[in-house]
N, C-alpha and C. Protein backbone atom coordinates (compact mmCIF):
# COMPACT_ATOMS: atom_id res chain seq x y z
N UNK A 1 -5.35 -55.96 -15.85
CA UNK A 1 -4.24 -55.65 -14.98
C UNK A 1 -4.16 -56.69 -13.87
N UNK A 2 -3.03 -57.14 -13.45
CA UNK A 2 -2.68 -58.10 -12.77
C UNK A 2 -2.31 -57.46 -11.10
N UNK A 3 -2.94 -57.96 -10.47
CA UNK A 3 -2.83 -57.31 -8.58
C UNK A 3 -1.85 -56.67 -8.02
N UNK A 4 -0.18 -57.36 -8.87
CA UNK A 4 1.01 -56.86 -8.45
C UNK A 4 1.27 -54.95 -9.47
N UNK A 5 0.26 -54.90 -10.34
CA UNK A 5 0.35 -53.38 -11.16
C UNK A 5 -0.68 -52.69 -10.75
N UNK A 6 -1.74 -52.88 -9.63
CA UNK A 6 -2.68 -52.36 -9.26
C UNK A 6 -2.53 -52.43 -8.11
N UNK A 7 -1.44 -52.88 -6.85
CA UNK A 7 -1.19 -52.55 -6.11
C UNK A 7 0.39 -51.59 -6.08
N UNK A 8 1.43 -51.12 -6.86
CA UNK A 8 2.03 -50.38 -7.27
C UNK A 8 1.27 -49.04 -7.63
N UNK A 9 0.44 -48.95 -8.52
CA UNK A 9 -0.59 -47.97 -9.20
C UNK A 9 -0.97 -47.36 -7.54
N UNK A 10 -1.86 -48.35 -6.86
CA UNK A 10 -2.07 -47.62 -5.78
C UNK A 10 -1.20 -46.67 -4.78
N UNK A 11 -0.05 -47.67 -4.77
CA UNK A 11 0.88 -46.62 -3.37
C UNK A 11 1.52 -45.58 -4.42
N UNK A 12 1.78 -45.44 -5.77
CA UNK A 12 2.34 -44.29 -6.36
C UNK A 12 1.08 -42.92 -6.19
N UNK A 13 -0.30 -43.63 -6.23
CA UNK A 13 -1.59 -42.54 -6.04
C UNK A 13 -1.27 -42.05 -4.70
N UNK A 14 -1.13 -42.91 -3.58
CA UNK A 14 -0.92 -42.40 -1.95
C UNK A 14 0.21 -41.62 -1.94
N UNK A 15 1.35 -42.35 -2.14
CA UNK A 15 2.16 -41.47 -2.12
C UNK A 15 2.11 -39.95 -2.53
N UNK A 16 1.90 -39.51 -3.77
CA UNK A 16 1.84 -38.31 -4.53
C UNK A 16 0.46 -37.39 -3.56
N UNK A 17 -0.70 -38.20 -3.16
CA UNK A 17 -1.51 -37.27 -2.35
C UNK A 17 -1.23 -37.34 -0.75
N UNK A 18 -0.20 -38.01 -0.46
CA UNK A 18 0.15 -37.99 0.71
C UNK A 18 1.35 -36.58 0.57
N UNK A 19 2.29 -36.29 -0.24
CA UNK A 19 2.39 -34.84 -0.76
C UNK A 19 2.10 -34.04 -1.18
N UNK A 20 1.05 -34.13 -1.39
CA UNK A 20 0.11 -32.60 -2.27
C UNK A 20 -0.37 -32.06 -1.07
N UNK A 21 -1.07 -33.47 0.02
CA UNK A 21 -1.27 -32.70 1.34
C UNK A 21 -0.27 -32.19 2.14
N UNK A 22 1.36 -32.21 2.45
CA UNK A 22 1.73 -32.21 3.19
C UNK A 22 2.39 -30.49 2.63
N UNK A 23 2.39 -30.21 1.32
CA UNK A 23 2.72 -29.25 1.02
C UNK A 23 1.86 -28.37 0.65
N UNK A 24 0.65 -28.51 1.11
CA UNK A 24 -0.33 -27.64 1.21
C UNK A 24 -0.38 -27.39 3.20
N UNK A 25 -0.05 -28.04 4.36
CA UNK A 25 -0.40 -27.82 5.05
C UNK A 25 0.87 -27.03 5.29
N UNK A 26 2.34 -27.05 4.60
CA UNK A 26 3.46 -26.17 5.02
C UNK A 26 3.31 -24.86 4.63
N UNK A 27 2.58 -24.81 3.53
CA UNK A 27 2.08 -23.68 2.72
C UNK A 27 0.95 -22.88 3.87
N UNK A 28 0.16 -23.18 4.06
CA UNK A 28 -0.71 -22.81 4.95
C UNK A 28 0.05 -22.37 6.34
N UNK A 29 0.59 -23.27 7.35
CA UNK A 29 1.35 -22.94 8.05
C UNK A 29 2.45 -21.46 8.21
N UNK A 30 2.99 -21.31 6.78
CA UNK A 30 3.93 -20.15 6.72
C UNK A 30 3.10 -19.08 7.07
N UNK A 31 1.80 -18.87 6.24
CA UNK A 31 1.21 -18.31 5.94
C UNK A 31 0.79 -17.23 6.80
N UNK A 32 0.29 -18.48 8.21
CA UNK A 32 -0.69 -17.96 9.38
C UNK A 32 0.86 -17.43 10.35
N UNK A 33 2.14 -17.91 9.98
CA UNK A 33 3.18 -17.60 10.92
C UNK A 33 3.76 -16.19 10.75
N UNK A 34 3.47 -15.68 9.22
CA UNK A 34 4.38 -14.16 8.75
C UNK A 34 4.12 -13.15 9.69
N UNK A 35 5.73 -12.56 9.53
CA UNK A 35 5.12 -11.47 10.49
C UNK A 35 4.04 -10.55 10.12
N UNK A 36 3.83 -9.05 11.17
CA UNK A 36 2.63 -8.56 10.64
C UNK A 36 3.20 -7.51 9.92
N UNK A 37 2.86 -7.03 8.71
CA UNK A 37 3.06 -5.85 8.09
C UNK A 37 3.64 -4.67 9.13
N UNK A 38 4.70 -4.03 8.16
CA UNK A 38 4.72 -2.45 8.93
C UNK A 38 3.61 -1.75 8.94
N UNK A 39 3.60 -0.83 9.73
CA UNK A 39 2.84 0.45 10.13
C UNK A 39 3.34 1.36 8.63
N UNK A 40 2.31 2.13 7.87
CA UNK A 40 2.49 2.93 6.78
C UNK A 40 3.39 3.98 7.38
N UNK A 41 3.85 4.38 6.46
CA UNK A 41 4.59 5.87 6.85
C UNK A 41 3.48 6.76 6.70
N UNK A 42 3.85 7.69 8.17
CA UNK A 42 2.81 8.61 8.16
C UNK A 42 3.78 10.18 8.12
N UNK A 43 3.43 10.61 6.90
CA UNK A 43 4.69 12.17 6.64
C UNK A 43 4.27 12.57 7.92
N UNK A 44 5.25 13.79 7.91
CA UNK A 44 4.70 14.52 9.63
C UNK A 44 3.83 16.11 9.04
N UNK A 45 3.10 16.34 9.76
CA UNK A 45 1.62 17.22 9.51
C UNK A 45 2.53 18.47 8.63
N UNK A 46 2.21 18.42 7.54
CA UNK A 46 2.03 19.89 7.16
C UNK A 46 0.88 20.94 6.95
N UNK A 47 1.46 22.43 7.75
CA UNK A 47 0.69 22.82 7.75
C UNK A 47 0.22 23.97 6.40
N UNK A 48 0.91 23.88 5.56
CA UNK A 48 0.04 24.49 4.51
C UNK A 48 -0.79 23.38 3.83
N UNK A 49 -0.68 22.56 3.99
CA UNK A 49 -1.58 21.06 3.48
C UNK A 49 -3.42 21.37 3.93
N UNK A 50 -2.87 21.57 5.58
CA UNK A 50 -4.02 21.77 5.78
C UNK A 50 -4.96 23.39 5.65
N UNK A 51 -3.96 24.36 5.31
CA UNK A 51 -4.79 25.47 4.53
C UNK A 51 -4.81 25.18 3.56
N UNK A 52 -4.61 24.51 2.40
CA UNK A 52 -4.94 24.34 0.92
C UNK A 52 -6.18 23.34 1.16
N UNK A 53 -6.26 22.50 2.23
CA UNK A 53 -7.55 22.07 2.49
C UNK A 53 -9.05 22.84 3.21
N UNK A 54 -8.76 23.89 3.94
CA UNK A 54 -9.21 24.30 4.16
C UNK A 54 -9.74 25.91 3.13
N UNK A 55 -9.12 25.86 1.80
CA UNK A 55 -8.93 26.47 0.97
C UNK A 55 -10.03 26.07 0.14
N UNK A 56 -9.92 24.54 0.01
CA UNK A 56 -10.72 24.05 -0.91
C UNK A 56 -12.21 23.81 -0.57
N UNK A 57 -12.55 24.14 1.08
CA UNK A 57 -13.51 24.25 1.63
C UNK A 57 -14.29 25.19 1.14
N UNK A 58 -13.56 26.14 1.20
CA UNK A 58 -13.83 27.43 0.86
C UNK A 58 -14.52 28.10 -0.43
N UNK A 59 -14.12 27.40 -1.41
CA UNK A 59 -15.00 26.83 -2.50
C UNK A 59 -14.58 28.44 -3.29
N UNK A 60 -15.62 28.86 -3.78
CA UNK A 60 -15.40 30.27 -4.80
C UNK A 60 -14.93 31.59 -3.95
N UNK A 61 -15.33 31.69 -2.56
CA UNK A 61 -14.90 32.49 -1.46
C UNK A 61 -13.55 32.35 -1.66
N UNK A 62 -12.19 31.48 -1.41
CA UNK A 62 -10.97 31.56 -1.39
C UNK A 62 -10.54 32.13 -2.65
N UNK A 63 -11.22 32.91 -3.53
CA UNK A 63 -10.52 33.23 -4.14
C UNK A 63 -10.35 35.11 -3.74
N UNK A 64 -10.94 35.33 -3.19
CA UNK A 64 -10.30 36.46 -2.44
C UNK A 64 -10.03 36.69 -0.73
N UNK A 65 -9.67 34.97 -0.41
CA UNK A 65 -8.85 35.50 1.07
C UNK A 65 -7.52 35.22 0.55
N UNK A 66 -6.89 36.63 1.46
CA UNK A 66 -5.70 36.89 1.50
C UNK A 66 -4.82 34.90 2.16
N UNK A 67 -4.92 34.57 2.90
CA UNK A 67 -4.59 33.26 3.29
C UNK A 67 -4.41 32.33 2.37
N UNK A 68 -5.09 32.12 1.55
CA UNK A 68 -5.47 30.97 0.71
C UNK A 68 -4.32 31.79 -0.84
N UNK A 69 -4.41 32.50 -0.84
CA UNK A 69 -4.01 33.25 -1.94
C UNK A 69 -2.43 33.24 -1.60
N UNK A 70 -1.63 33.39 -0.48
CA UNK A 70 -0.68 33.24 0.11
C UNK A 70 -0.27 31.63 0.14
N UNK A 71 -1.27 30.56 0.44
CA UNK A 71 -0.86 29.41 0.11
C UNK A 71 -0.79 28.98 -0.97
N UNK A 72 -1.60 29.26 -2.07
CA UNK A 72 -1.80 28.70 -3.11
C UNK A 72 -0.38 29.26 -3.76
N UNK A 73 0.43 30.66 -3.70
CA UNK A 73 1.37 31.36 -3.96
C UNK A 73 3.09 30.24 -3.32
N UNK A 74 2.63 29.40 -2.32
CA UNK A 74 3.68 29.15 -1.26
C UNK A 74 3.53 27.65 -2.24
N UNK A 75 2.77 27.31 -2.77
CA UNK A 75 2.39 26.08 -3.29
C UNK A 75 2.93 25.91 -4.08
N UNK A 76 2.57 26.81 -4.96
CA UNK A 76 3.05 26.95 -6.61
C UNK A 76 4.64 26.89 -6.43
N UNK A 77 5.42 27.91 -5.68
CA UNK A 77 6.72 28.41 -5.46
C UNK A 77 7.61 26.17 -5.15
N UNK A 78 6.66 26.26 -4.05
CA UNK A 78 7.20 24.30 -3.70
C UNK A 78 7.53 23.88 -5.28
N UNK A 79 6.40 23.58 -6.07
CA UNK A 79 5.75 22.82 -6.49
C UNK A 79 7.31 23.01 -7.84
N UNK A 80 7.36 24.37 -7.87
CA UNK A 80 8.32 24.75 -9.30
C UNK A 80 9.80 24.85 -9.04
N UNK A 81 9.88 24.87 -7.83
CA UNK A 81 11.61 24.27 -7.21
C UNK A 81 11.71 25.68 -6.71
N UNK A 82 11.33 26.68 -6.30
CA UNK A 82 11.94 28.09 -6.16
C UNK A 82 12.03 28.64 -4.77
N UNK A 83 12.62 29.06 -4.20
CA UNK A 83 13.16 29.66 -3.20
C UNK A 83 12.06 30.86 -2.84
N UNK A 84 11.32 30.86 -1.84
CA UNK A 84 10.24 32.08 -1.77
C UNK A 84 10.97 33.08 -1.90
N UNK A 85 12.55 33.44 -1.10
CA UNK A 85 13.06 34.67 -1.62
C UNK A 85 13.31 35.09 -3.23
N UNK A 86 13.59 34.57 -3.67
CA UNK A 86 13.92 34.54 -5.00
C UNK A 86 12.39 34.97 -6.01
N UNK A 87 11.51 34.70 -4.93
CA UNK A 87 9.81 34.72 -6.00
C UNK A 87 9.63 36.55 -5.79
N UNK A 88 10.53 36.71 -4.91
CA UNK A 88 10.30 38.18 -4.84
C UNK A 88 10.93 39.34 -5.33
């Protein structure tokens, strides 16, 4: 190879890593600039949620408190589309 194809060869090598870097540092840049994520949605407290949890505490006992037996009843009724009046 003759000096004038080995100095071509060279600036096409610079060139091309003089862009691989420059689009790695824009890449990086975006990166550290995004905004920050939303905040999750937090449902608002239900409270038979937390007697069906406190249900499940309860272990073989909930199966004869009146409470738990009333939620698990209020649960089912959600769960199957039905109107509590209508369950009655």
């Amino acid at each position: 190879m003759d000096g004038k194809m080995l100095a071509r060869l060279g600036a096409v090598v610079f060139v091309a890593i003089a862009l691989t870097v420059t689009t790695i540092d824009m890449v990086r840049k975006n990166e550290s600039s995004a905004p920050p994520p939303a905040p999750a949605f937090q449902p608002p407290a239900d409270p038979l949620r937390e007697t069906l949890r406190r249900c499940q505490q309860l272990g073989e006992a909930a199966a004869s408190d009146a409470g738990c037996l009333a939620a698990w009843a209020e649960s089912r009724d959600r769960f199957l589309g039905r109107d509590r009046s209508e369950a009655r």
